[in-house]
Protein backbone atom coordinates (compact mmCIF):
# COMPACT_ATOMS: atom_id res chain seq x y z
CA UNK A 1 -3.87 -21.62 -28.46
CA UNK A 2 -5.98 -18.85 -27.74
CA UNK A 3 -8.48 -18.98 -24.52
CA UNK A 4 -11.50 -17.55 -23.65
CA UNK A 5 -12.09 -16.26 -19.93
CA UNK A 6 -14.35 -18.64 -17.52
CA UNK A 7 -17.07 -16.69 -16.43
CA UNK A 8 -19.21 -17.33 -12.97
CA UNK A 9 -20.23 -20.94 -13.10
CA UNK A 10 -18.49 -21.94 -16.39
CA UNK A 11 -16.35 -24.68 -16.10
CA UNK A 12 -13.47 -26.13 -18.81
CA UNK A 13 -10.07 -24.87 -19.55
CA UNK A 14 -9.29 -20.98 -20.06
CA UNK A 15 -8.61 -17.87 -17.87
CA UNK A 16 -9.63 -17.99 -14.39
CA UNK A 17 -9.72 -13.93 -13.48
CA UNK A 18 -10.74 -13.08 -9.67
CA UNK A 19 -11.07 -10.17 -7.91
CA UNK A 20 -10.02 -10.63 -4.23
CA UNK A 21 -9.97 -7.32 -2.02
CA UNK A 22 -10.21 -4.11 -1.76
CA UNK A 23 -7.52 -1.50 -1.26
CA UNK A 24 -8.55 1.03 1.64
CA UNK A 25 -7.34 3.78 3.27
CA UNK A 26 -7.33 4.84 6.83
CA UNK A 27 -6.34 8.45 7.88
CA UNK A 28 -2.63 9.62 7.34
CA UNK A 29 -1.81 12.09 9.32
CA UNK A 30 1.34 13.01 7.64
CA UNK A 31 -0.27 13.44 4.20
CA UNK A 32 -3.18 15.43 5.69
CA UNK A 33 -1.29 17.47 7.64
CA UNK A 34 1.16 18.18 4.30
CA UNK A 35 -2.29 18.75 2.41
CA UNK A 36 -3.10 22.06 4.95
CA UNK A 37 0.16 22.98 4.79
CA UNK A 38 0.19 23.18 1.17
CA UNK A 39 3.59 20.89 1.34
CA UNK A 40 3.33 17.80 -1.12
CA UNK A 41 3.95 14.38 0.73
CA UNK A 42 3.72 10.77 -0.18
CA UNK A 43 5.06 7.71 1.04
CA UNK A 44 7.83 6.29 -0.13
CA UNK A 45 8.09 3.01 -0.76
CA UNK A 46 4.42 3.65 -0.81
CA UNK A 47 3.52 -0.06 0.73
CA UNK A 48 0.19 -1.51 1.28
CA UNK A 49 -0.77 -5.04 3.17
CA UNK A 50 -3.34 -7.06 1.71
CA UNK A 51 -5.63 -9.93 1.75
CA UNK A 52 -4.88 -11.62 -1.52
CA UNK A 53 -6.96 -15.05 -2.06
CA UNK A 54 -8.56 -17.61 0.33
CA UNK A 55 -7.78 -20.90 0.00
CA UNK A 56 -10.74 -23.65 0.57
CA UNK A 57 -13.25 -20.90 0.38
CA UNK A 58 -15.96 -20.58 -2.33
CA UNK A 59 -15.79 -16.83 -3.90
CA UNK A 60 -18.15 -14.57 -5.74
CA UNK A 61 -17.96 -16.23 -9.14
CA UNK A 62 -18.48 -19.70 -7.52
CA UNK A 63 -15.01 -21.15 -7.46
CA UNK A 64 -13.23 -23.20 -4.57
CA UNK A 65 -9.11 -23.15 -4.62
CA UNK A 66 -8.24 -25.86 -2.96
CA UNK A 67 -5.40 -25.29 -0.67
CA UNK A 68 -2.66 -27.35 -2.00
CA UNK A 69 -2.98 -25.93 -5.30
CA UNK A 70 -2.83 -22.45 -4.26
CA UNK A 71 0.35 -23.53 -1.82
CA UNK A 72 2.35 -24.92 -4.92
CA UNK A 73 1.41 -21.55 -6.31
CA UNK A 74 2.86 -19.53 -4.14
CA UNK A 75 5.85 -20.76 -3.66
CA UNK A 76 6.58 -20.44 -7.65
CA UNK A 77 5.41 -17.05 -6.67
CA UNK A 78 7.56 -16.24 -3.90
CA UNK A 79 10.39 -17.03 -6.39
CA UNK A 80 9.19 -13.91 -8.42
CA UNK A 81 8.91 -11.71 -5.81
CA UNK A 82 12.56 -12.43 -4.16
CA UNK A 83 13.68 -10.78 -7.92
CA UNK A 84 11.36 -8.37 -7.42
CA UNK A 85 8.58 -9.63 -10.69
CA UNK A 86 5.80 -9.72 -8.84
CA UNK A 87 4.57 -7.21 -10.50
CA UNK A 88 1.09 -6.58 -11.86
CA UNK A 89 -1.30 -4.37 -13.71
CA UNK A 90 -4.52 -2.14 -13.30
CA UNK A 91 -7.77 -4.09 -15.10
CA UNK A 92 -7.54 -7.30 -15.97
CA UNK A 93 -6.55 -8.27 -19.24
CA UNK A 94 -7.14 -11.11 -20.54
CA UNK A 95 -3.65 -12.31 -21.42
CA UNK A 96 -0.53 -14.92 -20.56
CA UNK A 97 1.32 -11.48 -20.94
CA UNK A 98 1.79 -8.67 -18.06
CA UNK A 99 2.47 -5.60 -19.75
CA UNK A 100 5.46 -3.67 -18.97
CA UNK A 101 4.26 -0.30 -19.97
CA UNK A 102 0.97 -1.17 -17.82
CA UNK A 103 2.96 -2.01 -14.33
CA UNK A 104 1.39 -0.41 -11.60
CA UNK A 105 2.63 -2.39 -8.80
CA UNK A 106 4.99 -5.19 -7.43
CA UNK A 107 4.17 -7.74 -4.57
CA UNK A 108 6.91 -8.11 -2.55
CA UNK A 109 5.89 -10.83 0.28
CA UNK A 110 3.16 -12.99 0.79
CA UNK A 111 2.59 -15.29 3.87
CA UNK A 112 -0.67 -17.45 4.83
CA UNK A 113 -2.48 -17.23 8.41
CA UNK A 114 -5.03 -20.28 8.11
CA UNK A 115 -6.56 -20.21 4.67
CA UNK A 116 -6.00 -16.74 3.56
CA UNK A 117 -3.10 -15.61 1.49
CA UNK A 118 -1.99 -12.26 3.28
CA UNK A 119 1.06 -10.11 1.68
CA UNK A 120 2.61 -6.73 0.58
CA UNK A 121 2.50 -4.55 -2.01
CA UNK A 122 4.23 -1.80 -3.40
CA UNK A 123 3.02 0.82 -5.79
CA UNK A 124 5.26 1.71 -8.67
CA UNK A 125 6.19 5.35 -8.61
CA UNK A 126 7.26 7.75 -10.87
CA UNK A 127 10.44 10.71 -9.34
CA UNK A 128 8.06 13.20 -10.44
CA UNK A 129 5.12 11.80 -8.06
CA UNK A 130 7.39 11.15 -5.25
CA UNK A 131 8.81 14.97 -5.53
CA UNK A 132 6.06 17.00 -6.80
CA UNK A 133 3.06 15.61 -6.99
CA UNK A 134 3.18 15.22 -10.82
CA UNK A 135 1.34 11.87 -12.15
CA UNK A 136 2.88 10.49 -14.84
CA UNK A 137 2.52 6.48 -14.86
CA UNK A 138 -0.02 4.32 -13.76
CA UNK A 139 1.12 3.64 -10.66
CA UNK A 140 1.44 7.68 -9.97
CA UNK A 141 -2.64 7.51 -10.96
CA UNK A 142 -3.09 4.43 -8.57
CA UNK A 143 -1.33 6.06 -5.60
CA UNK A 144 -3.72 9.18 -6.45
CA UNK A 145 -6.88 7.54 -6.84
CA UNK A 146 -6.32 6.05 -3.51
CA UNK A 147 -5.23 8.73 -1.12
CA UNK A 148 -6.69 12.05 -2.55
CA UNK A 149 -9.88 10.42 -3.91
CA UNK A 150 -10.32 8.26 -1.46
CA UNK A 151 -11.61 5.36 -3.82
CA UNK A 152 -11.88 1.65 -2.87
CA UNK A 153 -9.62 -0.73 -5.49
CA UNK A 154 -9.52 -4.26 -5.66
CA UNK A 155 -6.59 -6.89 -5.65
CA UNK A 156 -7.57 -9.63 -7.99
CA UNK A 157 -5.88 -13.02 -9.25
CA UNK A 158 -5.17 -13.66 -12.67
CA UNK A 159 -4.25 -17.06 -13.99
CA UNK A 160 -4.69 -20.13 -16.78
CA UNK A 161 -6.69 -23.22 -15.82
CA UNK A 162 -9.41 -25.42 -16.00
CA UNK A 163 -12.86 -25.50 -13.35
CA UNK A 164 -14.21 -29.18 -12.85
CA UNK A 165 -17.50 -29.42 -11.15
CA UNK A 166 -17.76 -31.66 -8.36
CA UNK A 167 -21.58 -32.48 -6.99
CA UNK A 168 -22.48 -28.85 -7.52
CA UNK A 169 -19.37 -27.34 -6.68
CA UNK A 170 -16.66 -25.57 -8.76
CA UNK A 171 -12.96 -26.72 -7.96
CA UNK A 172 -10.04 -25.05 -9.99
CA UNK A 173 -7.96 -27.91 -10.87
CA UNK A 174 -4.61 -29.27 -10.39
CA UNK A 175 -3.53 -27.63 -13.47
CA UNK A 176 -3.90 -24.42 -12.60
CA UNK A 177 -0.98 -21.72 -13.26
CA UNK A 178 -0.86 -18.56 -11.42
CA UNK A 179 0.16 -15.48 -13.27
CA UNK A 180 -0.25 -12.09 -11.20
CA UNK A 181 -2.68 -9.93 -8.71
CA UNK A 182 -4.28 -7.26 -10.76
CA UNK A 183 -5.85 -4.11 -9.41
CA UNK A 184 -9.46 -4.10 -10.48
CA UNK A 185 -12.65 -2.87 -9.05
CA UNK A 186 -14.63 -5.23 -7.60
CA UNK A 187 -14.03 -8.53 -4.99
CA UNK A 188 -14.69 -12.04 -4.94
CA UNK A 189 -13.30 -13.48 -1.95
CA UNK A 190 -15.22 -12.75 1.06
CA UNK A 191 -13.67 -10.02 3.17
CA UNK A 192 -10.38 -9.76 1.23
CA UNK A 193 -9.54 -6.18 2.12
CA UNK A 194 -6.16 -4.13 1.39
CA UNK A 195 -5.19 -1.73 4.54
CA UNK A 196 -2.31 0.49 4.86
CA UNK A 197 -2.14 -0.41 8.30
CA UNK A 198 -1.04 -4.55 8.91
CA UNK A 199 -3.00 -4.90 11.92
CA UNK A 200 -6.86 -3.69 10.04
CA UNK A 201 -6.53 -6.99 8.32
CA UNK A 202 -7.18 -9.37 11.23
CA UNK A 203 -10.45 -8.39 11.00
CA UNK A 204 -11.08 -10.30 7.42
CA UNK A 205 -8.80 -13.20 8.15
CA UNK A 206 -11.00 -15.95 7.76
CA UNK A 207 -13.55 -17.34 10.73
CA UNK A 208 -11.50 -20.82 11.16
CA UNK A 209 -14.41 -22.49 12.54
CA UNK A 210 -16.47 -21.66 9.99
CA UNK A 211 -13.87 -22.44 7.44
CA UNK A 212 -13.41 -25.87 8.95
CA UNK A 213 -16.99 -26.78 9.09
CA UNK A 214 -17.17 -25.74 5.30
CA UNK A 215 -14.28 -27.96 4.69
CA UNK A 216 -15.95 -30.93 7.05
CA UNK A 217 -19.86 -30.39 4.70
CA UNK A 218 -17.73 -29.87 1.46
CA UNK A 219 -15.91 -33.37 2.22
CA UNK A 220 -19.14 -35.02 3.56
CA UNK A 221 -20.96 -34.09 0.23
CA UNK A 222 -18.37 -35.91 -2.10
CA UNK A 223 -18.00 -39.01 -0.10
């Protein structure tokens, strides 16, 4: 069966494709440091912490995930990640199929606080870019893009299911499959950032009392 991808406010069965955060960079002292000294440095594992997906929260392209859906979603997810295939790729394809050539990086925990899906991820690298500097996969490119060009990437969701509207409002169904995080370009879910640092995410974990009076206006609307 071959599906198309659900754009913004399309609704029926095919490939729901987010993009969720942002990866961003704060200053490493170590690396700049290495960079005066003319000495090549990089972290390794090169880990980053991220806001992945908000649960009960409507995003850029108009869709709600409603939080038990996402829940049974990440625990099938968290059974990837303990064998380490939670792995993902740069763009976003538009395919059941994660290309193993195409790996860029693996997610290797994920945890909520309130309605946002936080975890970590690792960037796949190459001997040659841990050692010398010398890009050679996409991850290697990734890792570059980020710290010596200083560019803001995405985290995204990628996944196979359908979008029922509900009085105006978009809700991803119960038949929803999760397949990876992608690193794209743009976001969808409101303040989904990715920081090097743990503690620079509290600052785009979710308002709660916001989020609960959305919840309490979303409910009131379809009673």
């Amino acid at each position: 069966m071959i599906l198309k991808e659900l754009k913004k406010g399309e609704t029926g069965l095919g490939y729901l494709i987010e993009r969720d955060g942002y990866i961003d960079i704060d200053d490493n002292k170590k690396i700049i440091e290495s960079i005066k000294n003319e000495e090549w440095y990089i972290p390794f594992p090169f880990i980053v912490h991220a806001v992945f997906q908000k649960a009960d929260t409507p995003n850029a392209n108009g869709r709600v995930y409603p939080r038990y859906i996402l829940e049974r979603e990440i625990e099938k997810y968290l059974l990837k990640c303990a064998d380490r295939r939670g792995y993902g790729q740069p763009d976003h394809p538009v395919d059941v199929i994660i290309s193993v050539k195409e790996l860029s990086h693996n997610i290797i925990k994920l945890w909520w606080e309130g309605n946002t899906v936080v975890g970590d991820m690792e960037i796949i690298l190459s001997p040659g870019y841990v050692k010398n500097g010398i890009v050679s996969t996409v991850g290697d490119n990734i890792a570059n893009m980020i710290f010596f060009n200083k560019l803001k990437l995405g985290v995204s969701s990628r996944g196979v299911g359908s979008v029922e509207n509900k009085k105006g409002i978009n809700y991803v169904s119960s038949d929803f499959d999760l397949l990876c995080w992608d690193i794209v370009s743009d976001p969808s879910t409101p303040n989904a950032w990715m920081e090097l640092n743990q503690e620079n995410l509290k600052p785009y974990l979710e308002n709660r009392i916001e989020n609960k009076n959305y919840i309490i206006e979303r409910i009131n609307t379809l009673l």
